[in-house]
PDB file of N, CA and C in Angstrom:
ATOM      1  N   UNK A   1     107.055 175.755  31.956  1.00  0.00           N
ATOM      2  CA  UNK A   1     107.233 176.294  30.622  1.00  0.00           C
ATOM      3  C   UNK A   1     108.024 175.290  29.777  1.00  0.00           C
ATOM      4  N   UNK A   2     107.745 175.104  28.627  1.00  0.00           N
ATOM      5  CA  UNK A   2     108.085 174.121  27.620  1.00  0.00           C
ATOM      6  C   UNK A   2     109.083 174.544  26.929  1.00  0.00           C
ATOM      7  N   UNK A   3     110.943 174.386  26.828  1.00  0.00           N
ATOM      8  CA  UNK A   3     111.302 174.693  25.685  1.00  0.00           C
ATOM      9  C   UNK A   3     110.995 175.034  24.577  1.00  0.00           C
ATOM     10  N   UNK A   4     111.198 176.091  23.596  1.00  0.00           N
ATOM     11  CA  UNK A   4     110.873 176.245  21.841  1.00  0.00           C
ATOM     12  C   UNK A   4     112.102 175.920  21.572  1.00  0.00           C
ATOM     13  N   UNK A   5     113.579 175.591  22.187  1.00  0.00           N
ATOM     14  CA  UNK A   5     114.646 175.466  20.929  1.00  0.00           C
ATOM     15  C   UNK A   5     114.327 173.932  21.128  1.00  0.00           C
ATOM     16  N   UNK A   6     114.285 173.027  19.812  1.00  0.00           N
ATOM     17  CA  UNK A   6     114.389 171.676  19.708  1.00  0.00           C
ATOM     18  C   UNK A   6     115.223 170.461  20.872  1.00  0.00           C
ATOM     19  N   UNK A   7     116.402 171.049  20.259  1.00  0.00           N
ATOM     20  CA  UNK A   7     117.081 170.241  20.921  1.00  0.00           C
ATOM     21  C   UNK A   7     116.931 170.772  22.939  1.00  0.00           C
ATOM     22  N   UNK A   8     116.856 171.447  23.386  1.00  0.00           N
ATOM     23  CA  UNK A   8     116.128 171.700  24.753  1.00  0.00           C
ATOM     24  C   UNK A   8     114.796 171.232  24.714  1.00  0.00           C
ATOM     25  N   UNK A   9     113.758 171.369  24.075  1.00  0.00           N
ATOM     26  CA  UNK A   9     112.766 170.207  24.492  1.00  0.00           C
ATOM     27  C   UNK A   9     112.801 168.975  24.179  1.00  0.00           C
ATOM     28  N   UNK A  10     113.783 168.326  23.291  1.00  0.00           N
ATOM     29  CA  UNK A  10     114.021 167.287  23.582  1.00  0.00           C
ATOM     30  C   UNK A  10     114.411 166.848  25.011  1.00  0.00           C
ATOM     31  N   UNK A  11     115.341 167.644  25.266  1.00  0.00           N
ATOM     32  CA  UNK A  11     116.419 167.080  26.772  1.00  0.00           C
ATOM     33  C   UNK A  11     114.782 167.442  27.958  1.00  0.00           C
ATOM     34  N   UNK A  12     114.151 168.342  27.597  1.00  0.00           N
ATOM     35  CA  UNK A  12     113.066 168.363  28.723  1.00  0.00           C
ATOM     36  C   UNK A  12     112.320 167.458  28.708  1.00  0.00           C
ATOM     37  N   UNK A  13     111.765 166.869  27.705  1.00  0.00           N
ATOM     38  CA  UNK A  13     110.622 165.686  27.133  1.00  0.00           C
ATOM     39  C   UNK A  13     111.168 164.364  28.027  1.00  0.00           C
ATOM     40  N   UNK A  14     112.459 164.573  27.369  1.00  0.00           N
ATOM     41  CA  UNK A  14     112.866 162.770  27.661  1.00  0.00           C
ATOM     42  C   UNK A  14     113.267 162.603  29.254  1.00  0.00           C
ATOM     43  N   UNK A  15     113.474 163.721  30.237  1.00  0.00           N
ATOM     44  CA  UNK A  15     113.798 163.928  31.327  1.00  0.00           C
ATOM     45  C   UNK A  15     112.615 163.675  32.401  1.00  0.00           C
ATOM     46  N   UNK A  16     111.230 164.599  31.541  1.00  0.00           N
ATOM     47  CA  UNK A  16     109.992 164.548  31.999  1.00  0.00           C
ATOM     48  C   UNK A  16     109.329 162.698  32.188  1.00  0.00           C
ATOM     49  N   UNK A  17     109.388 162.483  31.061  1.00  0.00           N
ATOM     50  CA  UNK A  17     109.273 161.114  30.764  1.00  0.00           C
ATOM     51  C   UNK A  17     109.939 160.195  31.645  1.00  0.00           C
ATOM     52  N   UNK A  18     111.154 159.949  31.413  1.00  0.00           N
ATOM     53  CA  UNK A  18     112.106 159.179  32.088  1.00  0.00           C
ATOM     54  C   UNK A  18     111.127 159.239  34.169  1.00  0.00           C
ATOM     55  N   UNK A  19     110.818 160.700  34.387  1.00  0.00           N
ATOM     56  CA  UNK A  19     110.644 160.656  35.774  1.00  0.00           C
ATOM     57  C   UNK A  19     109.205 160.437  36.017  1.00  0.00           C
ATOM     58  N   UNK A  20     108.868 160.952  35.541  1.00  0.00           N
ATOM     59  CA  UNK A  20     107.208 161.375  35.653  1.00  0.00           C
ATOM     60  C   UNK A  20     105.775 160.724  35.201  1.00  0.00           C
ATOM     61  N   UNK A  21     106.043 160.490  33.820  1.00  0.00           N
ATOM     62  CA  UNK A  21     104.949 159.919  32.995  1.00  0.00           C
ATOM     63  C   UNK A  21     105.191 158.303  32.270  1.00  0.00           C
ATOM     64  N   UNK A  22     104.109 157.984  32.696  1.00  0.00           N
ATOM     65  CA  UNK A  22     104.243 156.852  31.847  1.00  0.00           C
ATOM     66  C   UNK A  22     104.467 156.338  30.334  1.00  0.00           C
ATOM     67  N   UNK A  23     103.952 157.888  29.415  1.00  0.00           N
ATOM     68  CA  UNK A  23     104.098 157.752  27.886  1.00  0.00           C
ATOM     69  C   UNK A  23     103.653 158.923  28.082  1.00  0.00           C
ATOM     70  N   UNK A  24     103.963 159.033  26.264  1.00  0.00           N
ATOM     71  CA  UNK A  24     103.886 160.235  25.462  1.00  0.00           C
ATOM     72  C   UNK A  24     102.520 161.034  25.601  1.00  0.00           C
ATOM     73  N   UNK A  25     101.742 160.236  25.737  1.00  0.00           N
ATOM     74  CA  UNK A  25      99.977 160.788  25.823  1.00  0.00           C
ATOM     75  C   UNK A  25     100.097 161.305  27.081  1.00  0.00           C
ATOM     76  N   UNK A  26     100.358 160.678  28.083  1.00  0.00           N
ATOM     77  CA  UNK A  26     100.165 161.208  29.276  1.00  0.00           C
ATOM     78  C   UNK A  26     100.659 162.911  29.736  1.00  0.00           C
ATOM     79  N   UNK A  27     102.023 162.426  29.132  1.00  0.00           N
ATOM     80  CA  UNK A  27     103.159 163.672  29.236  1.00  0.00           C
ATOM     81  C   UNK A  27     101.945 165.161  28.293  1.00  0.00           C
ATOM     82  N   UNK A  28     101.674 164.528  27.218  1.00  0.00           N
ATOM     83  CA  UNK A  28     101.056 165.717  26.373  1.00  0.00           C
ATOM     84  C   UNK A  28      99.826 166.324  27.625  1.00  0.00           C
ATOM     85  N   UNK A  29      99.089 164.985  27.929  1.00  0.00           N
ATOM     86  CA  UNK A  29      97.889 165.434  28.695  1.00  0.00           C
ATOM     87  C   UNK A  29      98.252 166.562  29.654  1.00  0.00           C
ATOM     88  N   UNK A  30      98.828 166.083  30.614  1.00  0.00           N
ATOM     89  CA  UNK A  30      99.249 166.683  31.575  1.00  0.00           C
ATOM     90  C   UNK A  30      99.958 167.806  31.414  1.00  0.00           C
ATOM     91  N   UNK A  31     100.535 167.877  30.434  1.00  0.00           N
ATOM     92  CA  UNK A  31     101.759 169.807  30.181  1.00  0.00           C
ATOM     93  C   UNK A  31     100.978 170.549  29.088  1.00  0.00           C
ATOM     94  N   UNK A  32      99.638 170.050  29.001  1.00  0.00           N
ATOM     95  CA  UNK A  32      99.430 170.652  27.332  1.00  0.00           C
ATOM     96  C   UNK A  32     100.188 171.059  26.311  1.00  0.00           C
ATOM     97  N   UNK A  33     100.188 169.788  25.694  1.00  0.00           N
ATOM     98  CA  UNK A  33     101.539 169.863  24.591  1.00  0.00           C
ATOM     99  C   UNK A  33     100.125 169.023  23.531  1.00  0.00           C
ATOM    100  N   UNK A  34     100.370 169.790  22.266  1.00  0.00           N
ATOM    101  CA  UNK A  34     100.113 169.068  21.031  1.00  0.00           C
ATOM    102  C   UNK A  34     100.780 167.654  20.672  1.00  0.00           C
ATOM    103  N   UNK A  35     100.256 166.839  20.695  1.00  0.00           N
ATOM    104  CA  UNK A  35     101.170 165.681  20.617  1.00  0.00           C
ATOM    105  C   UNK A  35     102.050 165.803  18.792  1.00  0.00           C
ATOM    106  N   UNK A  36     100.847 166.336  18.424  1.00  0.00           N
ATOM    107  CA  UNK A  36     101.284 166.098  16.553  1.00  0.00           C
ATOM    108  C   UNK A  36     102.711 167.235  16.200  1.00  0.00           C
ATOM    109  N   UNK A  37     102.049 167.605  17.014  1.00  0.00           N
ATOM    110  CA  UNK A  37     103.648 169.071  16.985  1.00  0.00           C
ATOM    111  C   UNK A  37     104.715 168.945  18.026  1.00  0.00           C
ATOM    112  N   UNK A  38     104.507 168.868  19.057  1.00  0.00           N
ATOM    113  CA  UNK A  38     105.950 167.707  19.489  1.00  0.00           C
ATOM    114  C   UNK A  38     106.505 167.110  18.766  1.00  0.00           C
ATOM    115  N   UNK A  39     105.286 165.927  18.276  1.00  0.00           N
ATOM    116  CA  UNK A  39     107.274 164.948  17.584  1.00  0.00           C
ATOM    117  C   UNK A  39     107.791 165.499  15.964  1.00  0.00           C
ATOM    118  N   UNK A  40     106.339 166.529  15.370  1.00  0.00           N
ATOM    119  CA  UNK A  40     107.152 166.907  14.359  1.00  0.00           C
ATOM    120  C   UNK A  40     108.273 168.098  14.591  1.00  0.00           C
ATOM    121  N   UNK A  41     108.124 169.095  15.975  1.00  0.00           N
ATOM    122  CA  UNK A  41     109.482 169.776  16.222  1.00  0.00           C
ATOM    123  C   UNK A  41     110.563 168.683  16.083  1.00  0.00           C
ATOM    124  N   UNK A  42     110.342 167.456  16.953  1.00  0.00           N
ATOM    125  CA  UNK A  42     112.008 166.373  17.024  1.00  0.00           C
ATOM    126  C   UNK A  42     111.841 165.783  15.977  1.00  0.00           C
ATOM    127  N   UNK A  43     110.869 165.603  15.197  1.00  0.00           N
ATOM    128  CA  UNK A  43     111.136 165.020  14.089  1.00  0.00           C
ATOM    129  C   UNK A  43     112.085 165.825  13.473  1.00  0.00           C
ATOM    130  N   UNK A  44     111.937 166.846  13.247  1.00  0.00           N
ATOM    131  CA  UNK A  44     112.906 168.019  12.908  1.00  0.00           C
ATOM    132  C   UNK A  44     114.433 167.845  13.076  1.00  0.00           C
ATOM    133  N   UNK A  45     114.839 167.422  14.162  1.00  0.00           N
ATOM    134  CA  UNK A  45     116.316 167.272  14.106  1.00  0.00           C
ATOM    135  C   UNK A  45     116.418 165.717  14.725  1.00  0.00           C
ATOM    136  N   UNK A  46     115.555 165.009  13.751  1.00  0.00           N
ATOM    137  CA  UNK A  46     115.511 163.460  13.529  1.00  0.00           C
ATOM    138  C   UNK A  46     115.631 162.299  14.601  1.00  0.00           C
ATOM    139  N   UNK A  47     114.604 163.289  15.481  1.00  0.00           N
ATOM    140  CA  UNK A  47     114.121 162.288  17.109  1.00  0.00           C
ATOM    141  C   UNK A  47     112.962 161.844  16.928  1.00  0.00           C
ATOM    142  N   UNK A  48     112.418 160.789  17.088  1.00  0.00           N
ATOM    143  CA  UNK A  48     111.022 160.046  16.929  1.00  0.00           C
ATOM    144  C   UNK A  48     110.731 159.266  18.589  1.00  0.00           C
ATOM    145  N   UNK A  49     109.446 159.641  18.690  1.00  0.00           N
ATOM    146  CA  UNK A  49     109.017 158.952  19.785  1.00  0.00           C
ATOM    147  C   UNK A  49     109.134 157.334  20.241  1.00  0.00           C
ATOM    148  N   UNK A  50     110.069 156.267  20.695  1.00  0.00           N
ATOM    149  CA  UNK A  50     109.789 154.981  21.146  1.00  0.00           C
ATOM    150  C   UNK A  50     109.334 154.540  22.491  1.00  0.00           C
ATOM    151  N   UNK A  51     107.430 153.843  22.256  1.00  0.00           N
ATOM    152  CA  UNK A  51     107.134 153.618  23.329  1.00  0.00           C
ATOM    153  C   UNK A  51     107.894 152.666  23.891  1.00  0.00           C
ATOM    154  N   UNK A  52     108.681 151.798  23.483  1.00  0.00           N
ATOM    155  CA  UNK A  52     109.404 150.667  24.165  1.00  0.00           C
ATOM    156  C   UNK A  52     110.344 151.287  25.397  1.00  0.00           C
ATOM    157  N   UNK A  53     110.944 152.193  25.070  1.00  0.00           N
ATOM    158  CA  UNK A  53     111.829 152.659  25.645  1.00  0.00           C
ATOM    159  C   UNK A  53     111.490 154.187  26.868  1.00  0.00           C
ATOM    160  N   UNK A  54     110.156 153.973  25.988  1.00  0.00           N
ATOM    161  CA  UNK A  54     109.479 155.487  26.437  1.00  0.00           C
ATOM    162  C   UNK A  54     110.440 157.090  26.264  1.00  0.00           C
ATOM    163  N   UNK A  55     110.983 157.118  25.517  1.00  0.00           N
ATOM    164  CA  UNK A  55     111.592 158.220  24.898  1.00  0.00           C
ATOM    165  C   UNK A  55     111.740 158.460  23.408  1.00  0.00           C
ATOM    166  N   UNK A  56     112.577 159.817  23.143  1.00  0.00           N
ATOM    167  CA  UNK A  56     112.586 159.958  21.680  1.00  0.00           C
ATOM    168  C   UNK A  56     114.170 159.868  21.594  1.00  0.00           C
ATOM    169  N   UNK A  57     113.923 158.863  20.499  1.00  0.00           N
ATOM    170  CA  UNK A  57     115.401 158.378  19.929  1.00  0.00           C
ATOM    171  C   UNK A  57     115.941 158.898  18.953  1.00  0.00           C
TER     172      UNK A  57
END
């Protein structure tokens, strides 16, 4: 199950990531997550996706 409060799916996203997936696409593929609505929830409290780093900063 996917967090709805922001800042908790942030901390789940970047946790998921960090262990699991190689990038953002993958992560969406695999949990069925909207990619376009993910980062505009963290866009929301001004987290943006970096593939360099593979998290949202």
């Amino acid at each position: 199950m996917v967090p709805k409060d922001p800042v908790m799916l942030l901390s789940f996203v970047n946790m998921k990531l960090r262990d699991f997936y190689q990038d953002v696409d993958e992560l969406c593929s695999q949990l069925d997550i909207d990619r376009k609505e993910l980062e505009e929830k963290l866009a929301g409290i001004d987290y943006h996706y970096d593939g360099e780093t593979n998290q949202f900063v």
